[in-house]
Each structure stands twice: as C-alpha cells, then as structure tokens.
C-alpha atoms as a PDB file:
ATOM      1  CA  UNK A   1     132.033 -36.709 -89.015  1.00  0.00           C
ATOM      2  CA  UNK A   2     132.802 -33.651 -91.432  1.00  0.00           C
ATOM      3  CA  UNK A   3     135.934 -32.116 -90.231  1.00  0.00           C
ATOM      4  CA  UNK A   4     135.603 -27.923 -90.046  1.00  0.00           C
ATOM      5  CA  UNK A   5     138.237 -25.832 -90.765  1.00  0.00           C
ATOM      6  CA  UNK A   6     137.392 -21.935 -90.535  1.00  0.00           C
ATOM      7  CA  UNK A   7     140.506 -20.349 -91.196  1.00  0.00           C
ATOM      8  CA  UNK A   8     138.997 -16.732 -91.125  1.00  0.00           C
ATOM      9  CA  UNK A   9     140.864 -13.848 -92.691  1.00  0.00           C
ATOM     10  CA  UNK A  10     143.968 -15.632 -94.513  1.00  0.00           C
ATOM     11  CA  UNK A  11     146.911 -14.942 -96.799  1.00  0.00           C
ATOM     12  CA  UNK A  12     146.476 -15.991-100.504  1.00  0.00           C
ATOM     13  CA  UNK A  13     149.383 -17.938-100.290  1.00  0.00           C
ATOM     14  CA  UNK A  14     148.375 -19.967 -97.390  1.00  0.00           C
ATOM     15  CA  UNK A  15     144.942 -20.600 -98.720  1.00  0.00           C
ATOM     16  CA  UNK A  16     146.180 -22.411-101.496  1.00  0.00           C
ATOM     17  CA  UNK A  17     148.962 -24.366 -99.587  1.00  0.00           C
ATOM     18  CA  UNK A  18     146.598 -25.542 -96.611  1.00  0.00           C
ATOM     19  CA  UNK A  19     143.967 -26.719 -99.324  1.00  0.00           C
ATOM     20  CA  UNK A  20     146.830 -29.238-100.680  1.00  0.00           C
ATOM     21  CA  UNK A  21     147.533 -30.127 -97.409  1.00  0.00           C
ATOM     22  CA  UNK A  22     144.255 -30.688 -96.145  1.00  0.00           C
ATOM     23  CA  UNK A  23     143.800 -33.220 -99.329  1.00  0.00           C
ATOM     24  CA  UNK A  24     147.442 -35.010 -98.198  1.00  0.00           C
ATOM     25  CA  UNK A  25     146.042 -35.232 -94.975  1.00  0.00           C
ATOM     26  CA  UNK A  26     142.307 -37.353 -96.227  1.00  0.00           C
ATOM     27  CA  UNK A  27     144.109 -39.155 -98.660  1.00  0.00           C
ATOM     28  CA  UNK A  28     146.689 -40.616 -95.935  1.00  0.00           C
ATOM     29  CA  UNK A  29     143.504 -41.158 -93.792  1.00  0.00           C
ATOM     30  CA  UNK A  30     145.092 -38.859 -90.670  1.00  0.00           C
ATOM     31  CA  UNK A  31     141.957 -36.568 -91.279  1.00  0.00           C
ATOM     32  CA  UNK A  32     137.607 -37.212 -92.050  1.00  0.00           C
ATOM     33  CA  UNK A  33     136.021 -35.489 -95.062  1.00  0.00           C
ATOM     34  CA  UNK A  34     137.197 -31.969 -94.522  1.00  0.00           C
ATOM     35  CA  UNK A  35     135.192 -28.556 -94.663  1.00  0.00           C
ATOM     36  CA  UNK A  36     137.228 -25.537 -95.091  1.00  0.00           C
ATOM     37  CA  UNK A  37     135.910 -21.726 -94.775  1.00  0.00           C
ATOM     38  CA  UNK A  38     138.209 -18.481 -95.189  1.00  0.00           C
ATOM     39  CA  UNK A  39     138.040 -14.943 -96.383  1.00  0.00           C
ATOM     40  CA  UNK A  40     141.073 -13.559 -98.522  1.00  0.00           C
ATOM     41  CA  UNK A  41     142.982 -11.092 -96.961  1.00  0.00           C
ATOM     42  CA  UNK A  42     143.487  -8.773 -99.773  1.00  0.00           C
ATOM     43  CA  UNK A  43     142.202  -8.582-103.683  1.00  0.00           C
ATOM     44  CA  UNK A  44     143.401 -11.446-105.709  1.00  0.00           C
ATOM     45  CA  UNK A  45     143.738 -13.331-108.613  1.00  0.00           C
ATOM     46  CA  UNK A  46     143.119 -17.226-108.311  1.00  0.00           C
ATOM     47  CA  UNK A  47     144.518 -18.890-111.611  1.00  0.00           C
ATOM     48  CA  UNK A  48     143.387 -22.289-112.864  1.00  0.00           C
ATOM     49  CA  UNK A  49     145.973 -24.449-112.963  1.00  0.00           C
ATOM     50  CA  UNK A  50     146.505 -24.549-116.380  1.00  0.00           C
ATOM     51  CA  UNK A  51     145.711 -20.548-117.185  1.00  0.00           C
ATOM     52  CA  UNK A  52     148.283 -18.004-118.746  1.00  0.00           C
ATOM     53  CA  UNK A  53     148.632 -15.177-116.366  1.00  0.00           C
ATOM     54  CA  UNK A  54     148.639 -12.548-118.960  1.00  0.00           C
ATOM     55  CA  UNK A  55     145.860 -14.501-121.117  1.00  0.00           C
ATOM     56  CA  UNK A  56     143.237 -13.677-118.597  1.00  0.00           C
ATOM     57  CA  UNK A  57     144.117 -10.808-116.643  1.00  0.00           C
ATOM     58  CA  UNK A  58     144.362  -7.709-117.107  1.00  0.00           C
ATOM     59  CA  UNK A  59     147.756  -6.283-117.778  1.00  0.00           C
ATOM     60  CA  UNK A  60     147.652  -2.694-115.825  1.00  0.00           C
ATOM     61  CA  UNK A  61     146.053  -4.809-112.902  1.00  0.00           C
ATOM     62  CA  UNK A  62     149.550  -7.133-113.030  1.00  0.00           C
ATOM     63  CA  UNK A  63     152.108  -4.590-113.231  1.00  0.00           C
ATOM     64  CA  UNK A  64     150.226  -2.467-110.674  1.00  0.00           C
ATOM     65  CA  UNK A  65     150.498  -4.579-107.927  1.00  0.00           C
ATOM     66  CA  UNK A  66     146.827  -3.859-107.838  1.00  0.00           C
ATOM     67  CA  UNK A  67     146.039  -7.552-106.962  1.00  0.00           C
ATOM     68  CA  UNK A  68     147.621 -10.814-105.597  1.00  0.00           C
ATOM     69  CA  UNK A  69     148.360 -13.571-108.028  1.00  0.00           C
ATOM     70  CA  UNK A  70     148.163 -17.177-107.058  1.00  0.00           C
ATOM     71  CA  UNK A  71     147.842 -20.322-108.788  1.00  0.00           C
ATOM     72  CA  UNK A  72     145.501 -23.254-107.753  1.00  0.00           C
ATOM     73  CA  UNK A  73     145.984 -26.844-108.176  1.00  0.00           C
ATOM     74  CA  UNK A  74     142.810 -27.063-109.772  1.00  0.00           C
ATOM     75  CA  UNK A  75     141.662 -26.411-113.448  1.00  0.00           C
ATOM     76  CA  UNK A  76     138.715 -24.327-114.371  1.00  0.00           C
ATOM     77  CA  UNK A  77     138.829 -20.382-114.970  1.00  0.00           C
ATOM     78  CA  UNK A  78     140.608 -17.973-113.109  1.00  0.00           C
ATOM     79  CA  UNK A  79     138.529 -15.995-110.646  1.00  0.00           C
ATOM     80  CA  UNK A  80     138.769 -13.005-108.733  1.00  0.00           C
ATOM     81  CA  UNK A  81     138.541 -12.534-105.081  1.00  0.00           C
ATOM     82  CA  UNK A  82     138.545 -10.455-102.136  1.00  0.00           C
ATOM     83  CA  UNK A  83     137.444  -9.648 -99.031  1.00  0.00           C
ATOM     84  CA  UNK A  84     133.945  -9.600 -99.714  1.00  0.00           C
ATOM     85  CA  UNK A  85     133.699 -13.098-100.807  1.00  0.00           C
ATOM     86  CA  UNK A  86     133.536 -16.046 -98.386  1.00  0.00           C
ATOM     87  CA  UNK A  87     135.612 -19.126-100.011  1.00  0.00           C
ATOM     88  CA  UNK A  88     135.320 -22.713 -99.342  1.00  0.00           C
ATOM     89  CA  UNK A  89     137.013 -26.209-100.469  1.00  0.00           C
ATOM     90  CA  UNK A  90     135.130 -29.811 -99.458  1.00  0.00           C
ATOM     91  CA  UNK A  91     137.286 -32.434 -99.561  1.00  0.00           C
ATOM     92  CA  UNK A  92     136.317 -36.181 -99.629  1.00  0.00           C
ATOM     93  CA  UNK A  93     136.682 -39.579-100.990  1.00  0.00           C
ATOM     94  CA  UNK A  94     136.747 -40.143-104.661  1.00  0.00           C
ATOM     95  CA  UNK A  95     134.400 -42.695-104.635  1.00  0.00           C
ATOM     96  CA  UNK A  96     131.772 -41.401-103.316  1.00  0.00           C
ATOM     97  CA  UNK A  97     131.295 -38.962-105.697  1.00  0.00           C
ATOM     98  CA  UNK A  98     132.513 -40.378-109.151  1.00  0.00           C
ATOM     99  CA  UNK A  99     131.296 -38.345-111.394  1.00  0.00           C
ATOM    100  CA  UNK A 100     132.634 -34.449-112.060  1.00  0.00           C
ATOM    101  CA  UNK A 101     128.819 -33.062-112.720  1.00  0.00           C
ATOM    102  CA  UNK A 102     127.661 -35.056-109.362  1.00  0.00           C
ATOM    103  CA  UNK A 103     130.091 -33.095-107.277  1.00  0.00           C
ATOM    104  CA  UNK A 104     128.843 -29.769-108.695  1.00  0.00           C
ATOM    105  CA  UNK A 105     125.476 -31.184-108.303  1.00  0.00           C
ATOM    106  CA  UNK A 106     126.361 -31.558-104.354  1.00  0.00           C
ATOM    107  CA  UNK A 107     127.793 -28.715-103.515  1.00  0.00           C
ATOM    108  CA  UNK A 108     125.691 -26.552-105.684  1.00  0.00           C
ATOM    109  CA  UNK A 109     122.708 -27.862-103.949  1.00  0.00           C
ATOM    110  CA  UNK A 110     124.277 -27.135-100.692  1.00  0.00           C
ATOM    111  CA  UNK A 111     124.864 -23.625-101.325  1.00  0.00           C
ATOM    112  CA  UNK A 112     121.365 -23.152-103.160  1.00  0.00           C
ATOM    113  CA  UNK A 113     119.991 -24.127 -99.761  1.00  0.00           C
ATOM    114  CA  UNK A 114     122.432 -22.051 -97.468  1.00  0.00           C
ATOM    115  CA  UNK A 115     121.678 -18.976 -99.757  1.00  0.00           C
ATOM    116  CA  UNK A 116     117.699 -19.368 -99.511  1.00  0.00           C
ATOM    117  CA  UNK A 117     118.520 -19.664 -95.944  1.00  0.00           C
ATOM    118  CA  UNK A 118     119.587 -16.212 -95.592  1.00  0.00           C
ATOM    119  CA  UNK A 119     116.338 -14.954 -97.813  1.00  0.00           C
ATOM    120  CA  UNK A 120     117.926 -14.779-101.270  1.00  0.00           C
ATOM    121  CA  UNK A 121     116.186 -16.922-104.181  1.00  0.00           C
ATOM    122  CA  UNK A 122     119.018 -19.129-105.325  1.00  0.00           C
ATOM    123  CA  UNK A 123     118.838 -21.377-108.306  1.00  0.00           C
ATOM    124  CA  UNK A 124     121.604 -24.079-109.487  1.00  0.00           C
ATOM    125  CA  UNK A 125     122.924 -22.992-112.950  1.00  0.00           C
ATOM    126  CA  UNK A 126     124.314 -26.681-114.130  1.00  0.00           C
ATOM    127  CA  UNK A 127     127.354 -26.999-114.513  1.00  0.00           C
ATOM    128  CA  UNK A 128     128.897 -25.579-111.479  1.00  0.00           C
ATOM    129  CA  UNK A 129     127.535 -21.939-110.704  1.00  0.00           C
ATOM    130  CA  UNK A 130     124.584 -21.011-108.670  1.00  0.00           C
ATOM    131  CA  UNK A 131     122.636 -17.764-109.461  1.00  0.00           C
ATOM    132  CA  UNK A 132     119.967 -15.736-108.434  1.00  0.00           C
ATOM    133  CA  UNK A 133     117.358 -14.546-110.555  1.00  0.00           C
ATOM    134  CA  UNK A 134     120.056 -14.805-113.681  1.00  0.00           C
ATOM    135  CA  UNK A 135     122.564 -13.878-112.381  1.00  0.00           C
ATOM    136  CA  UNK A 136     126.152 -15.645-111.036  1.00  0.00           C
ATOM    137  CA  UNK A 137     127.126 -15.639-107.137  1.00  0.00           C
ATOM    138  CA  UNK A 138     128.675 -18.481-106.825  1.00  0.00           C
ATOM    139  CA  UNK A 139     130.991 -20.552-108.864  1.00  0.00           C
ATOM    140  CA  UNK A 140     132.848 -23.924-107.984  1.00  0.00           C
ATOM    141  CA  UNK A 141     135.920 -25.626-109.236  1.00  0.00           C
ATOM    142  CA  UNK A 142     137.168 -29.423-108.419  1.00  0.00           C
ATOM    143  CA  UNK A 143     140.064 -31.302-108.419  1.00  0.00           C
ATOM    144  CA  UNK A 144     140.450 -35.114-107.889  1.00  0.00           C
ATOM    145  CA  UNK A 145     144.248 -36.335-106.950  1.00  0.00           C
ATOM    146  CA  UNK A 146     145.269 -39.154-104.413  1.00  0.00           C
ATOM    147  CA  UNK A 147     142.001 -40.710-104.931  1.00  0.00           C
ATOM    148  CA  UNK A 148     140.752 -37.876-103.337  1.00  0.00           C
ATOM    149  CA  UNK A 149     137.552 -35.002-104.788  1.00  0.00           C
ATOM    150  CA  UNK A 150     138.016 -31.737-103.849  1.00  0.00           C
ATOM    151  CA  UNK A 151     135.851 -29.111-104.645  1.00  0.00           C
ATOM    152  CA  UNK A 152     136.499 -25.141-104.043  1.00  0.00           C
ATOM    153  CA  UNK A 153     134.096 -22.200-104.772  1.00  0.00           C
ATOM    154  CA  UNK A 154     133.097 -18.817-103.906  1.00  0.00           C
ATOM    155  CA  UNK A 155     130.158 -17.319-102.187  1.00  0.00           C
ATOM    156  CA  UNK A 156     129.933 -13.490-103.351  1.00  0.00           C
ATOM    157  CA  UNK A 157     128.795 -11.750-100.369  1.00  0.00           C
ATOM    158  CA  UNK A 158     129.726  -7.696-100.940  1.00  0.00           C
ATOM    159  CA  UNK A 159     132.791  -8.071-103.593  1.00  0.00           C
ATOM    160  CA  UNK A 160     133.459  -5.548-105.449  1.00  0.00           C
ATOM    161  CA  UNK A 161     132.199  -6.419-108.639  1.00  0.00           C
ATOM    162  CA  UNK A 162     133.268  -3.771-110.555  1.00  0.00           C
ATOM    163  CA  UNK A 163     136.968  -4.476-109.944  1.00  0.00           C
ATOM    164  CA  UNK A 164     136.308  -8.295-111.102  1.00  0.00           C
ATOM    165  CA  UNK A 165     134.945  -7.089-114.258  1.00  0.00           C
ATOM    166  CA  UNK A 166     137.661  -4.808-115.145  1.00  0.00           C
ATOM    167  CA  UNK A 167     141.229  -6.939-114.016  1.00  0.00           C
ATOM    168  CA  UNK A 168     139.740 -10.391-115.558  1.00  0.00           C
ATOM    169  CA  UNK A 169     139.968 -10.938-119.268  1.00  0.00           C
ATOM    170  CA  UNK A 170     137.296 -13.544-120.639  1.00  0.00           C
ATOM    171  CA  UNK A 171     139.350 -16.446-122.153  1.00  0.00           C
ATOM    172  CA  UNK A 172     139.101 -17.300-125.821  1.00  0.00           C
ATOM    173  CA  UNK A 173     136.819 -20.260-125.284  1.00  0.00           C
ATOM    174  CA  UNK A 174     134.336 -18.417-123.156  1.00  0.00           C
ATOM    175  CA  UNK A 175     132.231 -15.396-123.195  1.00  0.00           C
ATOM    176  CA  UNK A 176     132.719 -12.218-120.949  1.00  0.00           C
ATOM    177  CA  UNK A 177     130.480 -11.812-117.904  1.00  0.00           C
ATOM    178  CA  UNK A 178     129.238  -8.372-117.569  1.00  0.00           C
ATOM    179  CA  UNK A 179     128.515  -6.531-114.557  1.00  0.00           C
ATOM    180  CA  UNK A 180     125.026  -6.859-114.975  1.00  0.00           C
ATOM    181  CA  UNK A 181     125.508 -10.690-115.071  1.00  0.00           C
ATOM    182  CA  UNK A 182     126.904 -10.680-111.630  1.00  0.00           C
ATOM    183  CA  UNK A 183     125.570 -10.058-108.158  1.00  0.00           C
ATOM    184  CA  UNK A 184     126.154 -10.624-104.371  1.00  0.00           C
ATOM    185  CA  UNK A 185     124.182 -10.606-101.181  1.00  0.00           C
ATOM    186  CA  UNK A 186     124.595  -7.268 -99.960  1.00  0.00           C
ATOM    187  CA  UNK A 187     122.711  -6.292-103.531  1.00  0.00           C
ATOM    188  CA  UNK A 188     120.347  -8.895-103.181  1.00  0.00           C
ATOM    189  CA  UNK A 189     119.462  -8.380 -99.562  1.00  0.00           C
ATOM    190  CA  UNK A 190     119.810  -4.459 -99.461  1.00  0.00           C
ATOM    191  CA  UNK A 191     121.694  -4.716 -96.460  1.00  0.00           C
ATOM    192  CA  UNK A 192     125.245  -5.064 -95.011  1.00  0.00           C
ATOM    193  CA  UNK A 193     125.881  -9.178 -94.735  1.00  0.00           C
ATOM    194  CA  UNK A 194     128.313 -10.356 -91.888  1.00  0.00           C
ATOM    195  CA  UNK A 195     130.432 -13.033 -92.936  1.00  0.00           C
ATOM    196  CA  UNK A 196     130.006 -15.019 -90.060  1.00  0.00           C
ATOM    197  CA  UNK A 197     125.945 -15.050 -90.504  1.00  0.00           C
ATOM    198  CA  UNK A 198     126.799 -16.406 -94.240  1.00  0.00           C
ATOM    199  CA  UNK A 199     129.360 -19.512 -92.871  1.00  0.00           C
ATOM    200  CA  UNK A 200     126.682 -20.467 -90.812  1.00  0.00           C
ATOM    201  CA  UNK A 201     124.691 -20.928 -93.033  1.00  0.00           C
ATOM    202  CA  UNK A 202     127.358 -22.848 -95.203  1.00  0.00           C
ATOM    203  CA  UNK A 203     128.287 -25.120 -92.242  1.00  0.00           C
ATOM    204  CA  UNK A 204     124.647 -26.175 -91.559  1.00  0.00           C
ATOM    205  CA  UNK A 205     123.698 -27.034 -95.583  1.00  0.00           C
ATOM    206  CA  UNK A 206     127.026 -29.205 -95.711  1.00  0.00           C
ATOM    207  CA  UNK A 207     126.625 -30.602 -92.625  1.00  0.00           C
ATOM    208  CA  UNK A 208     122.877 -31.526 -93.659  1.00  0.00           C
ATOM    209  CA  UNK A 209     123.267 -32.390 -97.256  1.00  0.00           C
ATOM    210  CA  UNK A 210     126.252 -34.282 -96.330  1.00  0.00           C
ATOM    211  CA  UNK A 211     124.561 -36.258 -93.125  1.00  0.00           C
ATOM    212  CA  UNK A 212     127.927 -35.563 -91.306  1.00  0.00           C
ATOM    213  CA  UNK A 213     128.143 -33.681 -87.716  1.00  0.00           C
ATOM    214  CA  UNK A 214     130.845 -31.100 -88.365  1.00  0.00           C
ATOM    215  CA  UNK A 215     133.608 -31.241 -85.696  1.00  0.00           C
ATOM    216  CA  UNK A 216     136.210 -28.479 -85.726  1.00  0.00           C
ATOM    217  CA  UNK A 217     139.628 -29.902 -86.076  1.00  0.00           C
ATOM    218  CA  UNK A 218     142.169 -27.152 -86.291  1.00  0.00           C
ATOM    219  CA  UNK A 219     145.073 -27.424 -88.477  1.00  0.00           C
ATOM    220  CA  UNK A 220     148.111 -29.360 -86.397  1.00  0.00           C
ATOM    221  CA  UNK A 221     151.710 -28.912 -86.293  1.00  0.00           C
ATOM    222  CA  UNK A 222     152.266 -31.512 -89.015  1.00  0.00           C
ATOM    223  CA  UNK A 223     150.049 -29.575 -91.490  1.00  0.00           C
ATOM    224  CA  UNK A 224     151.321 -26.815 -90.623  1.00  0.00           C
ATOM    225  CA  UNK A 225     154.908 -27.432 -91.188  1.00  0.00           C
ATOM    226  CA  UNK A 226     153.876 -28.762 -94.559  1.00  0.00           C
ATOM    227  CA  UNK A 227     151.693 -25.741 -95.621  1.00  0.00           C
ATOM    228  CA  UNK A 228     155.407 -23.459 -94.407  1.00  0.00           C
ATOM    229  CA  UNK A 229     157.164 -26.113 -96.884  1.00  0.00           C
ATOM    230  CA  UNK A 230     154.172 -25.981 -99.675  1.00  0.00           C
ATOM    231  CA  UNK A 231     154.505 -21.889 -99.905  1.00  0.00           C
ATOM    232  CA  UNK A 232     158.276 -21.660 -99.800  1.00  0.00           C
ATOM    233  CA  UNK A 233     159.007 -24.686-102.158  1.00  0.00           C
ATOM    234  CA  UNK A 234     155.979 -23.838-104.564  1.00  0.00           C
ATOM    235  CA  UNK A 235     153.462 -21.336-104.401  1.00  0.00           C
ATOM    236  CA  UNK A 236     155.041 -18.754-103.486  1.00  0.00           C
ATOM    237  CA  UNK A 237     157.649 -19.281-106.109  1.00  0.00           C
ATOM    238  CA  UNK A 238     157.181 -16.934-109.487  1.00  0.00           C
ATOM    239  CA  UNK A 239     158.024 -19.556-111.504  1.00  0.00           C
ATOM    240  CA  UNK A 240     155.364 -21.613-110.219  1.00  0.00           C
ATOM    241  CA  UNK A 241     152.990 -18.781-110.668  1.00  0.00           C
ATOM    242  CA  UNK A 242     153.684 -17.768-114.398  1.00  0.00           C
ATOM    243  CA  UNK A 243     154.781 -21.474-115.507  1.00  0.00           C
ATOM    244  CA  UNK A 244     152.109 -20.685-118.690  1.00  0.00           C
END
C-alpha cells in the first residue's frame, strides 16, 4: 500500500514541516511508504539545506518581499517555485533503495512515464532531472534520515520561467540555466494544463512503478500537531532560514 497525501494548494511553511513529519511518521512505522502531492501557494524560494540565502538568490528579489523563503531538510540546489509547478516528496524505506543514483533512477522513471502520459516526450537526464527534448522540467532532490529515503521534486507545469531565471543566482560550482534551457507543459503542449490532470498522472506512474495500490490517508491530529510544533519551533524561525 502507497499512502497518498494530496495536500492541494499549501503554505510554504507547511510544505516543508508536513514533509518532516510524514518521514517521523514511516520511520516510527505509524504510516506505509508515503506519496505526497501539493501546489505552493505563492512564489518561493526552496533552499537546500546547506545553501547561503544571499549566495543564490537574488538580492532585489529578498528585500522585495517578492518571494517566500524556506529552507528544506534536504541538500541539493535551491529551486524556485510557484503556483504553476506541481511538487511531490516519496518517502520510503532506506533499504530498499540503497543507493542515491537508484532513487533518482526511480522516481525519474516514474515521472518520464507520467509526462509521456500526458503527450509530452520526456527523457531522464541522469542524475536527477528529467527533460524534454533538452531541456529541464523536472528536477528531484533526496534526503535519507531515520533510516528512512525521501525524495522531493518538481513537475513544471505553467511556472513562470522567467521569474526563476531572474531571482536565482547559479552557485559557484554550477553553471547558470538559461531560459532557453527550461520548459514546462503548457509550452510543450500549447495548451492550458490543469493540475489535477497532471497528479493523475503522477499517482498512476508511482503507483505502477512502485507495485503499490495508493490509499489516501489524510494527515491526523498527531501529525498535525507536530507539523504546528515543526513551523513555530523551526521553519518558520529566521534564524533557521538564514543559518548560512
């Protein structure tokens, strides 16, 4: 059983809190491998765990207030997201999926499929993004604490790519991504894409690649009492935030 949480339209902050929680919750066994969907509520920032804040983004965009800065507990780059982009973390036993470029290799696979679903030529770009015809629309981060794996990416359904481009700055040890090295499924499909038709899509390639039915479980009181805790305790905190 593959445990579904859609958690639709969502505050930054509470994205990032649940996704802890929902790896407390597998670890202590009170929860099955766990599939969570949402959609950020506004444009933000999503650092990597171990990013500076002004390092990668842009400094107008900070002191603007022009977009929402969290910070993940997973490494990787810091992304940008909004409202156009559908988001999701799989969460599941350790040992089933040792190795870092395996996981990629999963879910990469999964979305590959998902994406070709909905008519659009997807290709897995090893390590962990998936493009189509060149260029990025999907990009995955992991995390592996408690003897649990989780991994988290974006599907880029109608962001607004120029925005991403402009507020992110390309860290020393990579190269920028243009514009042109970006796209999303509106472009690709020349049409308006409803969310809901693209997590769909998403829930029937996990549930497939994975062999698990999906079942959703909502998030309980518990969880949500510790998600409350998780935001006013940590990530909500500044100091948490800009700790780099």
């Amino acid at each position: 059983m593959l445990r579904l949480i859609d958690s639709g339209m969502c505050d930054p902050l509470y994205s990032v809190a649940l996704e802890e929680v929902i790896l407390e919750s597998c670890s202590k066994g009170l929860m099955p491998p766990t599939l969570h969907l949402y959609v950020r509520d506004r444009p933000t920032i999503s650092l990597g765990y171990f990013e500076k804040a002004r390092a990668v983004v842009d400094e107008e965009a900070l002191t603007s207030g022009e977009v929402f800065l969290v910070r993940r507990m997973s490494g990787g780059s810091t992304i940008y997201t909004d409202q156009g982009q559908l988001i999701f973390s799989l969460t599941v036993d350790q040992g089933a999926v040792p190795r870092p470029e395996d996981a990629y290799a999963l879910t990469c696979t999964v979305l590959v499929r998902a994406l070709r679903a909905l008519g659009v030529p997807a290709e897995h770009k090893p390590p962990n993004d998936v493009v189509v015809n060149g260029r990025k629309i999907s990009g995955s981060a992991q995390t592996r604490k408690r003897g649990m794996l989780m991994v988290h990416g974006t599907v880029l359904v109608d962001t607004d790519l120029d925005r991403m481009v402009r507020v992110l700055r390309p860290r020393q040890d990579k190269r920028s991504r243009t514009r042109e090295q970006l796209t999303c499924l509106r472009e690709e499909l020349g049409r308006p894409v409803d969310i809901g038709e693209v997590k769909e899509a998403v829930v029937l390639a996990f549930s497939e690649g994975l062999e698990q039915r999906p079942v959703r479980i909502p998030v309980n009181e518990r969880e949500k009492g510790r998600v409350k805790a998780l935001i006013e305790e940590k990530y909500g905190k500044e100091g948490y935030i800009l700790q780099f």
